[in-house]
PDB file of N, CA and C in Angstrom:
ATOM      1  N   UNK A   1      15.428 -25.922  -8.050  1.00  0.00           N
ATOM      2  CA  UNK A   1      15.754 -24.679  -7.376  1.00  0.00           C
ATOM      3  C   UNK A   1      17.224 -24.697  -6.949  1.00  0.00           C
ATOM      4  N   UNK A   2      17.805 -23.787  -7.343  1.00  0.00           N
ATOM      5  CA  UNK A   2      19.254 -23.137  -6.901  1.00  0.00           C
ATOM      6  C   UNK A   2      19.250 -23.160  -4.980  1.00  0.00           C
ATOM      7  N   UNK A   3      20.257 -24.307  -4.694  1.00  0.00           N
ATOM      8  CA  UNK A   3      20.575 -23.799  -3.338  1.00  0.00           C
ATOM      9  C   UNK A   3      21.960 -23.040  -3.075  1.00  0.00           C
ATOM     10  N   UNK A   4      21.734 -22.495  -1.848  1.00  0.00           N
ATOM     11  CA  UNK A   4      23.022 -21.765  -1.254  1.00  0.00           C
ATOM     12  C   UNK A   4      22.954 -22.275  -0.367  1.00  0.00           C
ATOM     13  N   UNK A   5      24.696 -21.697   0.581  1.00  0.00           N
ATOM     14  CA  UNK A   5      24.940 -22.039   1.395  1.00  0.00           C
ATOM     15  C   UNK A   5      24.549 -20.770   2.689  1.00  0.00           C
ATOM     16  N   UNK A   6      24.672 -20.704   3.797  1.00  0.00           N
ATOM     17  CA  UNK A   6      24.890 -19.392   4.623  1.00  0.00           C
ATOM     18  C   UNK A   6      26.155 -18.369   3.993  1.00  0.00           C
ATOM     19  N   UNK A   7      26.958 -19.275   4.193  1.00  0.00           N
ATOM     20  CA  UNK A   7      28.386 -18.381   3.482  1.00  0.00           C
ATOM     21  C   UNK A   7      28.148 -18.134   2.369  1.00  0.00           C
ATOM     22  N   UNK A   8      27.631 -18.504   1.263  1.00  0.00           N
ATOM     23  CA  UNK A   8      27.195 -18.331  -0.100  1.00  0.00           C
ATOM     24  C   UNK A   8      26.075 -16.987   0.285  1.00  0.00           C
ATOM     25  N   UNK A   9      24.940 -17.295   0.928  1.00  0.00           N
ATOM     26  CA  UNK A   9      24.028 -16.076   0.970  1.00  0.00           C
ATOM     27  C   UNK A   9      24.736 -14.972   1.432  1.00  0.00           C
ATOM     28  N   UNK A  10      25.635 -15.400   2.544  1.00  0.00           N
ATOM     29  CA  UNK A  10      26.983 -13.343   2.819  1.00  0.00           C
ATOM     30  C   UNK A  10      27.162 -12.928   2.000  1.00  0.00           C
ATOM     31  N   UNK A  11      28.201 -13.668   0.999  1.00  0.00           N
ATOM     32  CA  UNK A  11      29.034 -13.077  -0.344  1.00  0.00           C
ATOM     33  C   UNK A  11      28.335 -12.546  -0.371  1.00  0.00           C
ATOM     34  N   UNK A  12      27.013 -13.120  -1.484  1.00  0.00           N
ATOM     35  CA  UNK A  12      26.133 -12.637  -2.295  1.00  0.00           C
ATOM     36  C   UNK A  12      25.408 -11.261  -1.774  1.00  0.00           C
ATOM     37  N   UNK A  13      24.977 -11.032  -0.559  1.00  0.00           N
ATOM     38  CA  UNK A  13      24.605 -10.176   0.077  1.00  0.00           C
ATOM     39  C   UNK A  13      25.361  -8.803  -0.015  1.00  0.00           C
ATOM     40  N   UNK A  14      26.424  -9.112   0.543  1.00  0.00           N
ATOM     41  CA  UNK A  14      27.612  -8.104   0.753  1.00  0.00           C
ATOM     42  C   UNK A  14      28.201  -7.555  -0.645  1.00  0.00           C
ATOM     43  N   UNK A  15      28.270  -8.434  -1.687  1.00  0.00           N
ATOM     44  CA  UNK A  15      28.573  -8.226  -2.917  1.00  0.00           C
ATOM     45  C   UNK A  15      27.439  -7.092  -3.921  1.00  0.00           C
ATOM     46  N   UNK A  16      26.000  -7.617  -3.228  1.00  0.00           N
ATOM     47  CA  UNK A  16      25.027  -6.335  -3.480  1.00  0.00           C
ATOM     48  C   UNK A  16      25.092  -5.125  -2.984  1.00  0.00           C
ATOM     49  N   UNK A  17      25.682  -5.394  -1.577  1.00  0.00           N
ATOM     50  CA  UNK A  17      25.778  -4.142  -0.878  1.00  0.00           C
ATOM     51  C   UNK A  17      26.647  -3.471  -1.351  1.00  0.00           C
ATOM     52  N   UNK A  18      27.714  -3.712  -1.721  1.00  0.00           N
ATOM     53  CA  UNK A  18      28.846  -2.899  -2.097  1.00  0.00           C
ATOM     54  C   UNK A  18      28.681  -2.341  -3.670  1.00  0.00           C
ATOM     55  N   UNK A  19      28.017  -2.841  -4.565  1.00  0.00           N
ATOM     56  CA  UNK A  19      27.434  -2.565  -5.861  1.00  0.00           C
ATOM     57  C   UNK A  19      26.648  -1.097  -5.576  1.00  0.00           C
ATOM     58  N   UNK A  20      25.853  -1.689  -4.447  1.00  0.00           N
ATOM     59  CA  UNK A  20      24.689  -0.777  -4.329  1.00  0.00           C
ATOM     60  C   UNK A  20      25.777   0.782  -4.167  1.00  0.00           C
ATOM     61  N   UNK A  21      26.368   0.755  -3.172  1.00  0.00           N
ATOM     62  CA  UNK A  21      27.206   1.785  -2.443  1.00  0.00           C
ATOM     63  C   UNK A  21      28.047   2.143  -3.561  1.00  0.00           C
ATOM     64  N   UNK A  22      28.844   2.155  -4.296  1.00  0.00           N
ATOM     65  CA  UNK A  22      29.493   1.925  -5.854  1.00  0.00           C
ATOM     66  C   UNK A  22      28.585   2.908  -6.453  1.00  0.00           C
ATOM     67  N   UNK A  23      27.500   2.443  -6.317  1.00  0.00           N
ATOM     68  CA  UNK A  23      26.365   3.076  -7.779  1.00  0.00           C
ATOM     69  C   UNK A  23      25.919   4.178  -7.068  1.00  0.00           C
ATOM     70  N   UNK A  24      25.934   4.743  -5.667  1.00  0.00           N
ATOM     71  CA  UNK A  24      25.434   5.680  -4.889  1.00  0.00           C
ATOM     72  C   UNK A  24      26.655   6.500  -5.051  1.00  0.00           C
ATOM     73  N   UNK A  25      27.666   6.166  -4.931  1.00  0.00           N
ATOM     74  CA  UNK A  25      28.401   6.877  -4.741  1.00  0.00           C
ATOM     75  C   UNK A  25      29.317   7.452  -6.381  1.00  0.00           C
ATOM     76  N   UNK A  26      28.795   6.755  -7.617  1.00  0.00           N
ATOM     77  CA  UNK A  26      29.338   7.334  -8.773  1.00  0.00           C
ATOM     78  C   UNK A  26      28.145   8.525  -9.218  1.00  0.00           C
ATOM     79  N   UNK A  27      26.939   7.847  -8.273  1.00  0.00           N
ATOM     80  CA  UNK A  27      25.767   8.932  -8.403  1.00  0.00           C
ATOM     81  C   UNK A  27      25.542  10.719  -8.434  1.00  0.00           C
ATOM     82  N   UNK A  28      26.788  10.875  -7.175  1.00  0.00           N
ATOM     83  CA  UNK A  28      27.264  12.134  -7.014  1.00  0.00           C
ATOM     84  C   UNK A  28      28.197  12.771  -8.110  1.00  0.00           C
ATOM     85  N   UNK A  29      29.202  11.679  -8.693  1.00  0.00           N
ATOM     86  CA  UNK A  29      29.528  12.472 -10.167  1.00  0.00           C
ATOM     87  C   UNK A  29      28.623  13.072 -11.363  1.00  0.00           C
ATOM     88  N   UNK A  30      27.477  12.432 -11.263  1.00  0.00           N
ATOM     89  CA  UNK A  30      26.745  12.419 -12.622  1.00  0.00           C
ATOM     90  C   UNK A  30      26.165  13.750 -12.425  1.00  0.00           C
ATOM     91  N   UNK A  31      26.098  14.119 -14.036  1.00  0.00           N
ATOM     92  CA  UNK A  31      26.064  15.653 -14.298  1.00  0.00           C
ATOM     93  C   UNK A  31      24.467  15.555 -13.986  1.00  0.00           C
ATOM     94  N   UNK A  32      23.749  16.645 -12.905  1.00  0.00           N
ATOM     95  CA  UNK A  32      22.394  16.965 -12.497  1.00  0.00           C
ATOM     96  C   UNK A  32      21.298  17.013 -13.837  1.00  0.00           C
ATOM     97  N   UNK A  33      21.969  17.391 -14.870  1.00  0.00           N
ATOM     98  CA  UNK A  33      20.951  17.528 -15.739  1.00  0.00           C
ATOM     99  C   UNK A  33      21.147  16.609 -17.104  1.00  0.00           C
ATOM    100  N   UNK A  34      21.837  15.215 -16.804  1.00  0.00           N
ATOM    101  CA  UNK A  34      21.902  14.642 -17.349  1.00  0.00           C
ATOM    102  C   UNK A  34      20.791  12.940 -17.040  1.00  0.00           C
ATOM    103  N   UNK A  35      19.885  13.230 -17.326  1.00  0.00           N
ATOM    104  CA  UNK A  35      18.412  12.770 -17.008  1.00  0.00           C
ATOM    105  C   UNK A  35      18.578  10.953 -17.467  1.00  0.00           C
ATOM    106  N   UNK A  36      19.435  11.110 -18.404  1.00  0.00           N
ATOM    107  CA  UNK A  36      19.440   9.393 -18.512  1.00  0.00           C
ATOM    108  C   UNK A  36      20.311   8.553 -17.830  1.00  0.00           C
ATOM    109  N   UNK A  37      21.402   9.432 -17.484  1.00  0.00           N
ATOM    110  CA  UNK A  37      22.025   8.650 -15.989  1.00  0.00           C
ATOM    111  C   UNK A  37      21.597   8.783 -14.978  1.00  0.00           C
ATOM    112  N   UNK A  38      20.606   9.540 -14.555  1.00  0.00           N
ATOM    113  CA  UNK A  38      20.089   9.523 -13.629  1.00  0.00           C
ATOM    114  C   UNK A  38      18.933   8.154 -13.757  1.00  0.00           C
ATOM    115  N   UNK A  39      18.187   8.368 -14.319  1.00  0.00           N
ATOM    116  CA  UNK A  39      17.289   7.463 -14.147  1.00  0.00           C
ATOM    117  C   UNK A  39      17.804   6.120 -14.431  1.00  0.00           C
ATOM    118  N   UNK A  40      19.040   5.612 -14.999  1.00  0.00           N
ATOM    119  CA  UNK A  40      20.003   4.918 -15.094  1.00  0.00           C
ATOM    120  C   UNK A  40      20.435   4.752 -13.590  1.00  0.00           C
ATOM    121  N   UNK A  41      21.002   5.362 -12.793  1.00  0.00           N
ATOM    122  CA  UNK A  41      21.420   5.133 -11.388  1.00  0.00           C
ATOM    123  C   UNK A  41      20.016   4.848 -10.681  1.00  0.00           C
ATOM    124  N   UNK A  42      19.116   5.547 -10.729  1.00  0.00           N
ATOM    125  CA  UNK A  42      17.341   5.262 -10.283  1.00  0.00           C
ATOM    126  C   UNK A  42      17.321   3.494  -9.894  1.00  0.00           C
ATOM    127  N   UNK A  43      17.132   3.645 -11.195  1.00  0.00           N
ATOM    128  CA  UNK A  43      16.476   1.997 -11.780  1.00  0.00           C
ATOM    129  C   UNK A  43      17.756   0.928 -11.172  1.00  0.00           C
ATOM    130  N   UNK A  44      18.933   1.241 -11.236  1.00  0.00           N
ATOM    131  CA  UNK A  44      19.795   0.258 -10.840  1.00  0.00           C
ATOM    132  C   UNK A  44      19.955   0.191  -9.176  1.00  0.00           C
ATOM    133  N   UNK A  45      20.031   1.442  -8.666  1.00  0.00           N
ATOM    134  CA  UNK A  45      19.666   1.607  -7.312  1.00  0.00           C
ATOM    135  C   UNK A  45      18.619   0.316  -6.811  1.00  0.00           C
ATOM    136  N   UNK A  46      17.453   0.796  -6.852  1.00  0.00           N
ATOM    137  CA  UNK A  46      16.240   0.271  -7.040  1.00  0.00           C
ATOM    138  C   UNK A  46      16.333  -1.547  -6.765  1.00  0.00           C
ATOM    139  N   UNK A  47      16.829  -2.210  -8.284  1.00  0.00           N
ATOM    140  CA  UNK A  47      17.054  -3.301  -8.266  1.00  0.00           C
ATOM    141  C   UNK A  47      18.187  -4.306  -6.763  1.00  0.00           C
ATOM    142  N   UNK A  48      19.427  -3.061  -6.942  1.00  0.00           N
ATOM    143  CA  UNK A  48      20.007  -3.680  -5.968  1.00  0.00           C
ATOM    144  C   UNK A  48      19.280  -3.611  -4.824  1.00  0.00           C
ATOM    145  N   UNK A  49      18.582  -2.487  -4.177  1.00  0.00           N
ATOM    146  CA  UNK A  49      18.108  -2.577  -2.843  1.00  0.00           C
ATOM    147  C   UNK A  49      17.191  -3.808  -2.691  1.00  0.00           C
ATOM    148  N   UNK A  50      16.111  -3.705  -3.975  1.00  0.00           N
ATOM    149  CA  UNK A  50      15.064  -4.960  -3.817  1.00  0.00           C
ATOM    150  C   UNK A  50      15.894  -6.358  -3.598  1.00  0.00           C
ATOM    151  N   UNK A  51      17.078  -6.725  -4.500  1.00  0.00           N
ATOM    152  CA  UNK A  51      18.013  -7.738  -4.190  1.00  0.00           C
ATOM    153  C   UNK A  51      18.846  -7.767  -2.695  1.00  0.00           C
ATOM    154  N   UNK A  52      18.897  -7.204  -2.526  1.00  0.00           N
ATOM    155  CA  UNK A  52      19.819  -6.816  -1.003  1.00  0.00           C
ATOM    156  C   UNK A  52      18.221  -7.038   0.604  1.00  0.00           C
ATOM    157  N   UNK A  53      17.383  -7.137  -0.061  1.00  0.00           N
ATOM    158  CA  UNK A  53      16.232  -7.207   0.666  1.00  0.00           C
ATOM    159  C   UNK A  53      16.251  -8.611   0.486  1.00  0.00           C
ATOM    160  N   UNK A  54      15.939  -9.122  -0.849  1.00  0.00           N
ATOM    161  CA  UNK A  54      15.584 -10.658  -0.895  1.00  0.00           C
ATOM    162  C   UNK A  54      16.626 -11.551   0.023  1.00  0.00           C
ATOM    163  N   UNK A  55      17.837 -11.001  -0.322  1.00  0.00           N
ATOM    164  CA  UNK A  55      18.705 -12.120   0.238  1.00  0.00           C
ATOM    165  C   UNK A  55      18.844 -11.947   1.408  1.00  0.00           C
ATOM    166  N   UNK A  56      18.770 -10.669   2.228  1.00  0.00           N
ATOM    167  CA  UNK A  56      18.769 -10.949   3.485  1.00  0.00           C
ATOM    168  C   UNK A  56      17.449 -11.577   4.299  1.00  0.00           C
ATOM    169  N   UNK A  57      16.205 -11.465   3.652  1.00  0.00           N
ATOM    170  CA  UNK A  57      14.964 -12.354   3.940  1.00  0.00           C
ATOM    171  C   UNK A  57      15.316 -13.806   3.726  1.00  0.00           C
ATOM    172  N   UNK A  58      16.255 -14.148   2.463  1.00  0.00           N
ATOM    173  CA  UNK A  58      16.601 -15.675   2.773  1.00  0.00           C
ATOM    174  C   UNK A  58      17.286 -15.879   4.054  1.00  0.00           C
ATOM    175  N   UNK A  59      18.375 -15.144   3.682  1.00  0.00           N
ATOM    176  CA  UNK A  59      19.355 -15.983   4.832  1.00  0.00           C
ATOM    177  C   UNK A  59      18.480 -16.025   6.509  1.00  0.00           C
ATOM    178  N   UNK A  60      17.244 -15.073   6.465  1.00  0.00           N
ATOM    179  CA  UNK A  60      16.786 -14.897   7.900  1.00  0.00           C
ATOM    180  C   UNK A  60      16.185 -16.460   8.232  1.00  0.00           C
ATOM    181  N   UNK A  61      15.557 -16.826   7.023  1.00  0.00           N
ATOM    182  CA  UNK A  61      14.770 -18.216   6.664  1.00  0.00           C
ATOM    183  C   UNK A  61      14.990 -19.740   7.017  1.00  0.00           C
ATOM    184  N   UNK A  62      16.617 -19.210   6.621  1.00  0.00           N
ATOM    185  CA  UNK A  62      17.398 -20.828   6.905  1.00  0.00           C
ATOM    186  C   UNK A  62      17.384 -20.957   8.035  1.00  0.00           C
TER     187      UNK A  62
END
């Protein structure tokens, strides 16, 4: 198993967060009726939040 550090779990954290916010916020460009970027921003949304969940449940752990 892959360890981290505390400072290693921030980056990583913060580095999701800001992805996440990135992808929310190119979200508002995308043309409304263009259905595969949308569900494209959906699905990637999605992943980061579930990731941005995990790692802050680690770091609560240590």
């Amino acid at each position: 198993m892959i360890q981290f550090t505390h400072h290693e779990f921030a980056i990583l954290a913060e580095t999701v967060k800001q992805n996440r916010i990135a992808v929310e916020a190119a979200s508002g460009t995308t043309n409304p009726f263009d259905v595969t970027a949308i569900t494209t921003y959906s699905n990637h949304r999605k992943k980061l939040i579930q990731l941005e969940d995990k790692l802050e449940a680690a770091m609560l752990q240590e």
